[in-house]
Every structure is written in structure tokens, then in C-alpha cells.
PDB file of N, CA and C in Angstrom:
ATOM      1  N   UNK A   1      10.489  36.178  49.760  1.00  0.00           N
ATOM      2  CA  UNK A   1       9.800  36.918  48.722  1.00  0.00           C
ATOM      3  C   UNK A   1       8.555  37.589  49.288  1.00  0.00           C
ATOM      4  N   UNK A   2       8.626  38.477  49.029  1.00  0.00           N
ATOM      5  CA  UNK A   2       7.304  39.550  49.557  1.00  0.00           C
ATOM      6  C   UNK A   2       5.839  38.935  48.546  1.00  0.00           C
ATOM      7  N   UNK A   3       5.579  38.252  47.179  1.00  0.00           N
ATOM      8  CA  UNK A   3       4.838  37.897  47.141  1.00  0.00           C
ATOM      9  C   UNK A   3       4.103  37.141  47.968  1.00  0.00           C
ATOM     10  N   UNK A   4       5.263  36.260  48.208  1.00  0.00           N
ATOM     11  CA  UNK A   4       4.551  35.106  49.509  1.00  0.00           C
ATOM     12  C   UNK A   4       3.963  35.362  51.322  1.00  0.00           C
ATOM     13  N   UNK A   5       4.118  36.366  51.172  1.00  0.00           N
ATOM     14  CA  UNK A   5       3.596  37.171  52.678  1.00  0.00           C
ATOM     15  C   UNK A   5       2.493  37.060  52.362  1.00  0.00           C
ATOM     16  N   UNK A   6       1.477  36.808  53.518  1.00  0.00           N
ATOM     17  CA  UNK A   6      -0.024  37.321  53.366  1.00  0.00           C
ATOM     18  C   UNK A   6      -0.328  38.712  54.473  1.00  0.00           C
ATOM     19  N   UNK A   7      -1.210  39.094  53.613  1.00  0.00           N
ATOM     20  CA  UNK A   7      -1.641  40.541  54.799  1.00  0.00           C
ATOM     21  C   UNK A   7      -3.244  39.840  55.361  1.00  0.00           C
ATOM     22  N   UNK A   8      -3.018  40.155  56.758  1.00  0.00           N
ATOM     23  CA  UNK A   8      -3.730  40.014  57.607  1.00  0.00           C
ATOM     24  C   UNK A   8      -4.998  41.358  57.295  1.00  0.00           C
ATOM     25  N   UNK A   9      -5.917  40.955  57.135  1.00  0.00           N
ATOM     26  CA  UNK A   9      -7.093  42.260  57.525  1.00  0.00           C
ATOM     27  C   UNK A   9      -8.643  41.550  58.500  1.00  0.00           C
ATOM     28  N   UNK A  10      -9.275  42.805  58.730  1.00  0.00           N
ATOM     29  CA  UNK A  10     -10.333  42.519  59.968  1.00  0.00           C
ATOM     30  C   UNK A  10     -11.330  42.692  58.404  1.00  0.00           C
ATOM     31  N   UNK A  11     -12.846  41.985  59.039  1.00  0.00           N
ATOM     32  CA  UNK A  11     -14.208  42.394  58.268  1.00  0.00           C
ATOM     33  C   UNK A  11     -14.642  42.242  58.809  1.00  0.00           C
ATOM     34  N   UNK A  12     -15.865  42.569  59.568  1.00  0.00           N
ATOM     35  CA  UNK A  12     -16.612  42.823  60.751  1.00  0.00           C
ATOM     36  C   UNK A  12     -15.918  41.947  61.383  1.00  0.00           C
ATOM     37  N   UNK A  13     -15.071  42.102  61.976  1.00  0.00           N
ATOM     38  CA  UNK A  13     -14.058  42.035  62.949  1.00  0.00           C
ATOM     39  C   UNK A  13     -13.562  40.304  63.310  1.00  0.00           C
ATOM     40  N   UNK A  14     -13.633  39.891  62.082  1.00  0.00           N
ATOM     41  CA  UNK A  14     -13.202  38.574  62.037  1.00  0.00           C
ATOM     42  C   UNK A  14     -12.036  38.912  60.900  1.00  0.00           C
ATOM     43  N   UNK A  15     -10.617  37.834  61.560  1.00  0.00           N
ATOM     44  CA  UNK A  15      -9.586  38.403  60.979  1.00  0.00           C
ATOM     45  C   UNK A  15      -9.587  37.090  59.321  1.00  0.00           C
ATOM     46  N   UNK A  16      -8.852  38.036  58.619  1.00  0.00           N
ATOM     47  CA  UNK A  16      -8.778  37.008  57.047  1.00  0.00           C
ATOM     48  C   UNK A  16      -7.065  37.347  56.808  1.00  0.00           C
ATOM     49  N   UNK A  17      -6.319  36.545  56.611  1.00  0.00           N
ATOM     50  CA  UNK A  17      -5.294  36.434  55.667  1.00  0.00           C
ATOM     51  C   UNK A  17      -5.537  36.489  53.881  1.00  0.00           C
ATOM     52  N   UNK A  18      -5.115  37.352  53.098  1.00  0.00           N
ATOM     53  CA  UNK A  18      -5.001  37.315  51.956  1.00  0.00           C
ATOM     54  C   UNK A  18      -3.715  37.312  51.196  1.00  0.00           C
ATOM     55  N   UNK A  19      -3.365  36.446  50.350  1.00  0.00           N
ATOM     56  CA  UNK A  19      -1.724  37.281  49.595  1.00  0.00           C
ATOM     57  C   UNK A  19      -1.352  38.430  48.514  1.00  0.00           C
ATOM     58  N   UNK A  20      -3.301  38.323  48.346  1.00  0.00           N
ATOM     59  CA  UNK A  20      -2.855  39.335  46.526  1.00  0.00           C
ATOM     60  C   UNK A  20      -3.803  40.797  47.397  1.00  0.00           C
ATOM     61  N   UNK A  21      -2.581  41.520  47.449  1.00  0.00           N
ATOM     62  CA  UNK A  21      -3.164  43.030  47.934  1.00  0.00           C
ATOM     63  C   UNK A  21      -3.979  43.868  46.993  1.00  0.00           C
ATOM     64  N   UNK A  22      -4.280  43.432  45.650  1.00  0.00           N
ATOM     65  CA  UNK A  22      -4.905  44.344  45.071  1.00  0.00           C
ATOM     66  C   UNK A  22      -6.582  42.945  45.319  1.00  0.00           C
ATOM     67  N   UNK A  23      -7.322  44.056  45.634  1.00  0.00           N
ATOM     68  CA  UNK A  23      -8.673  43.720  45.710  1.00  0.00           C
ATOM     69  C   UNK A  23      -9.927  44.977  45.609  1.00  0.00           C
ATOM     70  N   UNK A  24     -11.110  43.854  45.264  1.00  0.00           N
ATOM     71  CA  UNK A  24     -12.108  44.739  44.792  1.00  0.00           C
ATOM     72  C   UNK A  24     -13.351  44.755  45.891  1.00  0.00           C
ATOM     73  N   UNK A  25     -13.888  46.118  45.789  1.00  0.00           N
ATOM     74  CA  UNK A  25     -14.900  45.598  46.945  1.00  0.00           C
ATOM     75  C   UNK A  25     -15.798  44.112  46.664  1.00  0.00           C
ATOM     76  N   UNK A  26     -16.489  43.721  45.943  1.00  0.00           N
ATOM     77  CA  UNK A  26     -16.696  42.803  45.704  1.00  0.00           C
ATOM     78  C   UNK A  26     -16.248  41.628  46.271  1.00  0.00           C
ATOM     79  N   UNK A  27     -14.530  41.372  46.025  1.00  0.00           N
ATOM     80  CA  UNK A  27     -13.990  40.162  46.133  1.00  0.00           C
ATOM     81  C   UNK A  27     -14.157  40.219  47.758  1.00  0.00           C
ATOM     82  N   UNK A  28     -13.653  41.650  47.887  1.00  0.00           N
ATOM     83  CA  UNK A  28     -13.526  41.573  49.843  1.00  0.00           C
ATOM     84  C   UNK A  28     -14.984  40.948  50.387  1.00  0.00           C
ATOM     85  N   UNK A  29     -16.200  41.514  49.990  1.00  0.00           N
ATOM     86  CA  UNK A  29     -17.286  41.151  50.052  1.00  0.00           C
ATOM     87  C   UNK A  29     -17.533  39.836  50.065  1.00  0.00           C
ATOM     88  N   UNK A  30     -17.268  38.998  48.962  1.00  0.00           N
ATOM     89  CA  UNK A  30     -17.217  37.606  48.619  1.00  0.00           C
ATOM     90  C   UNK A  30     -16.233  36.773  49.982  1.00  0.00           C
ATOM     91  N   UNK A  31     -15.140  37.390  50.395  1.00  0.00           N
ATOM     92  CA  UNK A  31     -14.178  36.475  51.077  1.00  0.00           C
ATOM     93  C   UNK A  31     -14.805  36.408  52.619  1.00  0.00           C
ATOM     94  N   UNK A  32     -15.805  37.410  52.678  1.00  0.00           N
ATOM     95  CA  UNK A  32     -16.403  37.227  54.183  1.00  0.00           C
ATOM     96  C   UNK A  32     -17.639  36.782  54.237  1.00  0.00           C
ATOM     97  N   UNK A  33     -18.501  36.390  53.042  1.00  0.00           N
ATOM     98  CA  UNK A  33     -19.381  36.624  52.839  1.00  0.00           C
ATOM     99  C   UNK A  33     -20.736  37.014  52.943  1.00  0.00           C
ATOM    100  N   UNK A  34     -20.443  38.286  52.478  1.00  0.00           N
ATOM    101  CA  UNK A  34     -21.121  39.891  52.626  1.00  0.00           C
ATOM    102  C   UNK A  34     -22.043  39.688  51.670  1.00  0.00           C
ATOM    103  N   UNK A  35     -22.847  40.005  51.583  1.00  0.00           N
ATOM    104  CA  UNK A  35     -24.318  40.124  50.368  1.00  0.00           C
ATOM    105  C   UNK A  35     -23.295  41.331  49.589  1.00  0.00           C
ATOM    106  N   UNK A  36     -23.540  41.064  48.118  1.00  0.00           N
ATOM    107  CA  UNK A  36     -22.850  42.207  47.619  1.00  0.00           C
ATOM    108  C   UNK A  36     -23.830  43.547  47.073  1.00  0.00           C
ATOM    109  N   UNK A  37     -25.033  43.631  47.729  1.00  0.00           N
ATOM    110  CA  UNK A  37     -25.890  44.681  47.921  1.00  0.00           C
ATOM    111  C   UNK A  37     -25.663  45.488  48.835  1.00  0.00           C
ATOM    112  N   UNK A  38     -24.659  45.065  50.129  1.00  0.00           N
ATOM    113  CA  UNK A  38     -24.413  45.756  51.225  1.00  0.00           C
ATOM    114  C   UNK A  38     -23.330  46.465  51.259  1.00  0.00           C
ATOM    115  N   UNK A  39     -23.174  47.691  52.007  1.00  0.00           N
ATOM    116  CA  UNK A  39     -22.258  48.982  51.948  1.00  0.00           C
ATOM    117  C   UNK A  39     -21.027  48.200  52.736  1.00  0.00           C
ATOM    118  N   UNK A  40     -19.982  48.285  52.073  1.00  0.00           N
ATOM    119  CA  UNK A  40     -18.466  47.896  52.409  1.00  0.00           C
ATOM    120  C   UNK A  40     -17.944  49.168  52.731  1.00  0.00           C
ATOM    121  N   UNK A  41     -17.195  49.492  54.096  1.00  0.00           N
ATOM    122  CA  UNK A  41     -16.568  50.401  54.495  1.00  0.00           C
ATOM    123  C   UNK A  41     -15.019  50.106  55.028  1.00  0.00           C
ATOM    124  N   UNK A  42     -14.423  51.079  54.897  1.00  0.00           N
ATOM    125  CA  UNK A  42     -12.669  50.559  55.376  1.00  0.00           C
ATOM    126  C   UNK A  42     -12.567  52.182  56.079  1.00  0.00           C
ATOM    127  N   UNK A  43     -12.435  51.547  57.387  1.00  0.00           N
ATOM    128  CA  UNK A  43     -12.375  52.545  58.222  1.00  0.00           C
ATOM    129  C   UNK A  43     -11.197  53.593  58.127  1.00  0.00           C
ATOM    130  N   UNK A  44     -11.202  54.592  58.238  1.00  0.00           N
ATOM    131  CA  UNK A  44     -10.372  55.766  58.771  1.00  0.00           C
ATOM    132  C   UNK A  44     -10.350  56.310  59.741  1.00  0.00           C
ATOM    133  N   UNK A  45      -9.857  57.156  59.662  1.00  0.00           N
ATOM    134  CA  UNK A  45      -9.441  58.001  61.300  1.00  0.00           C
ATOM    135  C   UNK A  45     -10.826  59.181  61.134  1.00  0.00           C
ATOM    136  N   UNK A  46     -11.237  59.517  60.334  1.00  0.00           N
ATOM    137  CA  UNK A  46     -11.776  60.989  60.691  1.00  0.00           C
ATOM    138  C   UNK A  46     -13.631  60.098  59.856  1.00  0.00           C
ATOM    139  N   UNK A  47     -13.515  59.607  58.575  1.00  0.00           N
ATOM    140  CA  UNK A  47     -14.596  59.163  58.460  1.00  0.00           C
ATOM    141  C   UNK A  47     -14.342  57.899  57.177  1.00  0.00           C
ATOM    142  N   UNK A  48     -14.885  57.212  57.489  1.00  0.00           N
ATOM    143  CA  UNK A  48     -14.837  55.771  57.261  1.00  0.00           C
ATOM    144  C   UNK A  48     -15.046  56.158  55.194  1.00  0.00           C
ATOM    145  N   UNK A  49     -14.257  55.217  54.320  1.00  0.00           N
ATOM    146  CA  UNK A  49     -14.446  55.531  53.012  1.00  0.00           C
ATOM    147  C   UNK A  49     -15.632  54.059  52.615  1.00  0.00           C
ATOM    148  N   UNK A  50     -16.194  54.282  52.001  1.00  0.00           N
ATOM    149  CA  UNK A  50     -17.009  53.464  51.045  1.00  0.00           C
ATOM    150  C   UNK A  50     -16.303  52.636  49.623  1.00  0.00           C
ATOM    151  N   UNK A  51     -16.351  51.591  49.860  1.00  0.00           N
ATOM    152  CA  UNK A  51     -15.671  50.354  48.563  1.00  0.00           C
ATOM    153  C   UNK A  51     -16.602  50.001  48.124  1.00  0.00           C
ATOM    154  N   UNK A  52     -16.938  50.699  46.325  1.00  0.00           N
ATOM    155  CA  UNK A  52     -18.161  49.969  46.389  1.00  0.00           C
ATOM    156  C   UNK A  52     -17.676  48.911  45.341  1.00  0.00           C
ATOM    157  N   UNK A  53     -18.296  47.924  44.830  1.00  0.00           N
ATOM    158  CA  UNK A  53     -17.876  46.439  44.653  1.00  0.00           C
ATOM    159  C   UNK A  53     -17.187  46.648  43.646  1.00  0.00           C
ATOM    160  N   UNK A  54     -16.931  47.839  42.569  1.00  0.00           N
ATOM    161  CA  UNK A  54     -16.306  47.164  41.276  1.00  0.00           C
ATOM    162  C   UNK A  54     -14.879  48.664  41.665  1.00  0.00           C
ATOM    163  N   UNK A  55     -15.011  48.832  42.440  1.00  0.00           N
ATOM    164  CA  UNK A  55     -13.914  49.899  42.939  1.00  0.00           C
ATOM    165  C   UNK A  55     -12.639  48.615  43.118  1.00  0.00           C
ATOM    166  N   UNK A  56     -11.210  49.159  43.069  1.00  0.00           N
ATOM    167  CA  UNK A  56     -10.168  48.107  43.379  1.00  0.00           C
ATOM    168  C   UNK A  56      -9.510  49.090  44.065  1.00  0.00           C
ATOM    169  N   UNK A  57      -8.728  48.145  44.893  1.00  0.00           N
ATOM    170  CA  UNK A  57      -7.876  49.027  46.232  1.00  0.00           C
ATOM    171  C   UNK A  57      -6.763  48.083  46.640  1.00  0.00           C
ATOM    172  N   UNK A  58      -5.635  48.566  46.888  1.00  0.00           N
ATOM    173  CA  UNK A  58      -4.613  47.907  47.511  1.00  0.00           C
ATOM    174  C   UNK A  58      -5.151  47.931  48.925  1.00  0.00           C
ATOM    175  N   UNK A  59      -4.875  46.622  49.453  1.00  0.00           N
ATOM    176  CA  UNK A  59      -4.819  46.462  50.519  1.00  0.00           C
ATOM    177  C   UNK A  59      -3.753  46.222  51.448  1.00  0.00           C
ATOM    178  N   UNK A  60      -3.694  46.932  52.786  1.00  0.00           N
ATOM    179  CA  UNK A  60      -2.586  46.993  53.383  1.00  0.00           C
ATOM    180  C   UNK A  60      -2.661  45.843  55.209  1.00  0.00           C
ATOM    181  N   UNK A  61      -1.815  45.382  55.344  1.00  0.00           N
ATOM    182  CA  UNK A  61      -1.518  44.861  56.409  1.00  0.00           C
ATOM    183  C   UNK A  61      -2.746  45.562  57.519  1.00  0.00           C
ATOM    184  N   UNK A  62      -2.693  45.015  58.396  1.00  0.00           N
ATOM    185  CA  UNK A  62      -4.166  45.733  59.463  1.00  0.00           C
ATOM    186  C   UNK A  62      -5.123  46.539  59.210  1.00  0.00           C
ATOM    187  N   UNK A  63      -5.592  46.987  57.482  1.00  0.00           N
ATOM    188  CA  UNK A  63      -6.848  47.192  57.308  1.00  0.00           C
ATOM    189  C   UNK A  63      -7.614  46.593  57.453  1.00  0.00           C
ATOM    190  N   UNK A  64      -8.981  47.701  58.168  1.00  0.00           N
ATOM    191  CA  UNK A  64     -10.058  47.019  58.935  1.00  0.00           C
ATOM    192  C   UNK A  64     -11.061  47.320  58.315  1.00  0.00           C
ATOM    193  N   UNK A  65     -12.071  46.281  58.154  1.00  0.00           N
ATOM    194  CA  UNK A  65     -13.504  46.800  56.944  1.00  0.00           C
ATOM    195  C   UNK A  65     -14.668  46.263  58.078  1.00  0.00           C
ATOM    196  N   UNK A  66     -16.078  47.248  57.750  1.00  0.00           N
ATOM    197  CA  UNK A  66     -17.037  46.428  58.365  1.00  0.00           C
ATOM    198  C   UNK A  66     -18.094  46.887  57.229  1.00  0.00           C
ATOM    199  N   UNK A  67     -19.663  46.534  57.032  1.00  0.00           N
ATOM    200  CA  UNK A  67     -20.242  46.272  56.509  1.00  0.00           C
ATOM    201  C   UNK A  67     -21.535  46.664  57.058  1.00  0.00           C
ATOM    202  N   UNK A  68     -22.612  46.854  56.226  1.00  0.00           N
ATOM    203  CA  UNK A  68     -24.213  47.384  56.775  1.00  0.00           C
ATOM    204  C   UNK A  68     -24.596  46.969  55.705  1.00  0.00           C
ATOM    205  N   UNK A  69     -26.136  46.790  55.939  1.00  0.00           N
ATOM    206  CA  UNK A  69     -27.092  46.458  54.848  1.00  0.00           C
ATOM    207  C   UNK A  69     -27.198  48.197  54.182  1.00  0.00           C
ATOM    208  N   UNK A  70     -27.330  48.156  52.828  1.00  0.00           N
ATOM    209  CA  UNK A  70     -27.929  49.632  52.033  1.00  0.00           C
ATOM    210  C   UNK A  70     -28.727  50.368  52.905  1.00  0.00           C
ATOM    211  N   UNK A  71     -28.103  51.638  53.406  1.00  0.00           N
ATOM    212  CA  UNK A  71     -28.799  52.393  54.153  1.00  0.00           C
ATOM    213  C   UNK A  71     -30.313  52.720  53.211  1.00  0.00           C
ATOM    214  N   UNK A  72     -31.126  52.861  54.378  1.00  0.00           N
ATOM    215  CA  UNK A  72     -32.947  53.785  53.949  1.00  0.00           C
ATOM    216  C   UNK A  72     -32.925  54.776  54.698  1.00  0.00           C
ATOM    217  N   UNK A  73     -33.014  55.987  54.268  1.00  0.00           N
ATOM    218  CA  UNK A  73     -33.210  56.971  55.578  1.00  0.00           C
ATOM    219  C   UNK A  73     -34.783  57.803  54.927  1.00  0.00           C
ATOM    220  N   UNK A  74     -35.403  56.259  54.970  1.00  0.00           N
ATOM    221  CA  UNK A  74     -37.310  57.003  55.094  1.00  0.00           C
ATOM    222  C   UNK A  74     -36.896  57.357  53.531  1.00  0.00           C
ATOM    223  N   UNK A  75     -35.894  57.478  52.342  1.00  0.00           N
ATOM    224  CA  UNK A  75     -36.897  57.545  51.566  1.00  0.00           C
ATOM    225  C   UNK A  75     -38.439  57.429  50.391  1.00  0.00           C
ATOM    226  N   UNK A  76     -38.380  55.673  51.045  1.00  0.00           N
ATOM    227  CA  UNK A  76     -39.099  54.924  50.553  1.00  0.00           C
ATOM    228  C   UNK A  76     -40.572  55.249  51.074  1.00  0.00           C
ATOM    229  N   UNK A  77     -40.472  55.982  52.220  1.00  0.00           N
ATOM    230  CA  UNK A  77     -41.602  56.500  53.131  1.00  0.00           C
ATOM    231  C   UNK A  77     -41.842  58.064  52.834  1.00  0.00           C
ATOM    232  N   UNK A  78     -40.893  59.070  52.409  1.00  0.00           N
ATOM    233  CA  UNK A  78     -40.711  59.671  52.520  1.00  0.00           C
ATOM    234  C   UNK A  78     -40.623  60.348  50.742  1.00  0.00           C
ATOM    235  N   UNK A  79     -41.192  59.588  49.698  1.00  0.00           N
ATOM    236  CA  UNK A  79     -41.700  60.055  48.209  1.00  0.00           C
ATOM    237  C   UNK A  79     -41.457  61.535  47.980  1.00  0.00           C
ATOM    238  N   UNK A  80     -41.282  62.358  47.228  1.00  0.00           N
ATOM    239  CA  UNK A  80     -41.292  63.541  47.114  1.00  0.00           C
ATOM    240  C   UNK A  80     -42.740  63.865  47.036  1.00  0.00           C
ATOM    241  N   UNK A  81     -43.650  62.889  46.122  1.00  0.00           N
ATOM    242  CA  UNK A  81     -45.190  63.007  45.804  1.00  0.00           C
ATOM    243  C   UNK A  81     -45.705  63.244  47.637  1.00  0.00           C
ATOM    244  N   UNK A  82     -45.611  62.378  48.053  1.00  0.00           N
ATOM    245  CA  UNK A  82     -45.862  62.092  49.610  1.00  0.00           C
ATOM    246  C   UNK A  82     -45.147  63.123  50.852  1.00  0.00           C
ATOM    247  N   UNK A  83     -44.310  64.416  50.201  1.00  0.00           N
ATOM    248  CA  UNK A  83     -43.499  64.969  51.187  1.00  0.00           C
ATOM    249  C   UNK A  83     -44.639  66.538  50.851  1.00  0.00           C
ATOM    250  N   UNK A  84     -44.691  66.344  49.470  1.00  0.00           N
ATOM    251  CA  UNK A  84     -45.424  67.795  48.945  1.00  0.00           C
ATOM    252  C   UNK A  84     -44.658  68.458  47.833  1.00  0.00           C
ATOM    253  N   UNK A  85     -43.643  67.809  47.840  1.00  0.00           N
ATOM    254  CA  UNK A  85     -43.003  68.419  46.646  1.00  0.00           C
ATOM    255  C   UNK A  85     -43.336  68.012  45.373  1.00  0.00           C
ATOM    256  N   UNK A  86     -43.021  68.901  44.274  1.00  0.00           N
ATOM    257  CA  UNK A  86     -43.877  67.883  43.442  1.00  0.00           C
ATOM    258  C   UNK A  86     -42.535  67.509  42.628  1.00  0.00           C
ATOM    259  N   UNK A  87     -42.818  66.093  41.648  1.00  0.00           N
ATOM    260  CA  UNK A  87     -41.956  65.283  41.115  1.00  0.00           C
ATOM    261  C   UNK A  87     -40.845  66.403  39.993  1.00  0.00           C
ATOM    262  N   UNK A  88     -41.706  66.737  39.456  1.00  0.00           N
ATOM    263  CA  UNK A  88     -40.902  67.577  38.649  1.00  0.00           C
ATOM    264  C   UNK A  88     -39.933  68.592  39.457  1.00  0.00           C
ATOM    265  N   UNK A  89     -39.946  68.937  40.299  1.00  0.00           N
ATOM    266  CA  UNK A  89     -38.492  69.919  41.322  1.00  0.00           C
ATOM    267  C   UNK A  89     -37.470  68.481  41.418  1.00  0.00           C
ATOM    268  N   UNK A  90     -37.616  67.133  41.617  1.00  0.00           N
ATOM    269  CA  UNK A  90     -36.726  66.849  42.606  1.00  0.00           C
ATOM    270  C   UNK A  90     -35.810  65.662  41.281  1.00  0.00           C
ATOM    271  N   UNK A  91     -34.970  65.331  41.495  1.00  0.00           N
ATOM    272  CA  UNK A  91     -34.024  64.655  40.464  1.00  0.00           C
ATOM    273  C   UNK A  91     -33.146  63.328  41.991  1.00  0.00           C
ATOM    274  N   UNK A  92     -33.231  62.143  40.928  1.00  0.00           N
ATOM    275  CA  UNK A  92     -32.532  61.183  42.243  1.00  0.00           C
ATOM    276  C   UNK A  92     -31.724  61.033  41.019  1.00  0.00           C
ATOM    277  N   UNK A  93     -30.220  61.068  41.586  1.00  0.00           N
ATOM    278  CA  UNK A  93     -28.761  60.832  41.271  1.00  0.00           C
ATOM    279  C   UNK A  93     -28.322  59.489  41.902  1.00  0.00           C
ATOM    280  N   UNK A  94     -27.808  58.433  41.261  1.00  0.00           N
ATOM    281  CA  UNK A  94     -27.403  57.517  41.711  1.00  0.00           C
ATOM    282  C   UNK A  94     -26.057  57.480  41.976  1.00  0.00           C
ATOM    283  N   UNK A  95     -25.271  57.183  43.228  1.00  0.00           N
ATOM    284  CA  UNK A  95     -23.677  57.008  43.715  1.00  0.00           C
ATOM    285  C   UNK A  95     -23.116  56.269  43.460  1.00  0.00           C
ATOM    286  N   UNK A  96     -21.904  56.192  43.518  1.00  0.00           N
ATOM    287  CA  UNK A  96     -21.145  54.797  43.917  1.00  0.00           C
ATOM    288  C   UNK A  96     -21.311  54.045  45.358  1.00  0.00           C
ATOM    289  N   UNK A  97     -21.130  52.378  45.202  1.00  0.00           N
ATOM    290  CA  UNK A  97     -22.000  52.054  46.193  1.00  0.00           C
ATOM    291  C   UNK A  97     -23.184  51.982  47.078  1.00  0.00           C
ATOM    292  N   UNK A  98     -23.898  52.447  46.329  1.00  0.00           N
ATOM    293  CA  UNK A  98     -25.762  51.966  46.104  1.00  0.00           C
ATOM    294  C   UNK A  98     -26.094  53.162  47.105  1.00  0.00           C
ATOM    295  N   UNK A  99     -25.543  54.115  47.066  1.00  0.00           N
ATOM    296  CA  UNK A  99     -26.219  55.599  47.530  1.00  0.00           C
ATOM    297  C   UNK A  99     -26.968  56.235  46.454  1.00  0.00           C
ATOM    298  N   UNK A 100     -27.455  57.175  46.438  1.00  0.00           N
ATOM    299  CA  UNK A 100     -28.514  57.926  46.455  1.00  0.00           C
ATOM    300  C   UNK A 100     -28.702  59.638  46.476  1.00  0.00           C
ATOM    301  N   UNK A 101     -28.486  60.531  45.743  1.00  0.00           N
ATOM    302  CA  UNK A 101     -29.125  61.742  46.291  1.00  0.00           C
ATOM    303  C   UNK A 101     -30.119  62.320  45.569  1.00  0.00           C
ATOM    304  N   UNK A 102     -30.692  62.872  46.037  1.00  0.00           N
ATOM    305  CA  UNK A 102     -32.402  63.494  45.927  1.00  0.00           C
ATOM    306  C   UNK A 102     -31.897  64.828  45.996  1.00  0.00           C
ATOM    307  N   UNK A 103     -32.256  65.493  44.761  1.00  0.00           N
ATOM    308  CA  UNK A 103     -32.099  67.022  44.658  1.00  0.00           C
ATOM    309  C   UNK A 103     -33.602  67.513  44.369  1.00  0.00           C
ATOM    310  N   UNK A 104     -33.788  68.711  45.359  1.00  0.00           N
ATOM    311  CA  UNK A 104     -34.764  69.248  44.960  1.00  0.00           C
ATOM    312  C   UNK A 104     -34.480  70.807  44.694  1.00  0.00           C
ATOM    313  N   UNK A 105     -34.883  70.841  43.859  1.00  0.00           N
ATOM    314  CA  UNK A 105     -34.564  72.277  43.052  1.00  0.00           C
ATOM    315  C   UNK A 105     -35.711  73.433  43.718  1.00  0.00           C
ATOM    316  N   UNK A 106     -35.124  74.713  43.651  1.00  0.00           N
ATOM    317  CA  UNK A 106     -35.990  75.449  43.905  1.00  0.00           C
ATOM    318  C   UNK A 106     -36.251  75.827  45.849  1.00  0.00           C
TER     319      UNK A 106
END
């Protein structure tokens, strides 16, 4: 019975057996245990996709996931008040999986 197979997958490169292919970033998170504040990625060929925890995904035999703490790229350093722009141009949009974009208008 194909239920009873487990699929093998990598997470930062330690291997896990699972049997139930449907999973959530979260759970994947939980089975390695990943802080579930941190960016879950499942690599590809051209650029790696983002799982963020309440996303669900079949999982397949030799999928490979690795993990980072929530990227900062300076904007905590980097304020719009503190860049020169002023607050009113710029709008922060929240992502899936604890990204971020900063629009500044104008």
C-alpha cells in the first residue's frame, strides 16, 4: 500500500522520513525543530520557493528544505524618518512568510 511508504526529505540537511505527504510549513518547521518565526525554503532549480507556516504542500520523495532566521536588510536601521523620506510617501505591505515591502511613492 502506498499509504504505508514513507517519503524521505532533507531540512537543513538532516534527513526525516514522513508518511503523510500533505504538510504545512509549520508542521515541517515543528518536525526539525525550526523556530516558527524563521523563513522555510524548499529549494528549486532556478530560485528557492518560500513555505510560509500556514501554507500546505504535498510533499515529494527527495525534497530538500533549509531554513534562516527572518531576514533584516537594515530596515530597522534604515526608518524611512531616518533615510529622509518622509512617513507619509512610504507604505510597509506585509508578505507571506514574515516578508516585508516598503513602498515609497513618488
Amino acid at each position: 500500500m502506498d499509504h504505508e511508504r514513507k517519503i524521505e526529505i532533507v531540512i537543513n540537511k538532516k534527513r526525516y522520513e514522513i508518511s503523510e505527504p500533505t504538510q504545512t510549513g509549520a508542521s515541517l518547521k515543528n518536525l526539525a525543530g525550526i523556530p516558527l518565526n524563521d523563513v522555510l525554503f524548499l529549494q528549486r532549480p532556478r530560485e528557492d520557493e518560500v513555505i510560509p507556516n500556514e501554507t500546505t504542500i504535498e510533499v515529494k520523495n527527495g525534497d530538500q528544505f533549509h531554513s534562516q532566521p527572518p531576514a533584516n536588510y537594515g530596515l530597522g536601521a534604515a526608518t524611512p524618518d531616518v533615510s529622509g523620506v518622509h512617513p507619509e510617501r512610504t507604505a510597509l505591505h506585509p508578505q507571506p512568510g514574515g516578508w516585508n515591502h516598503l513602498v515609497i511613492r513618488d
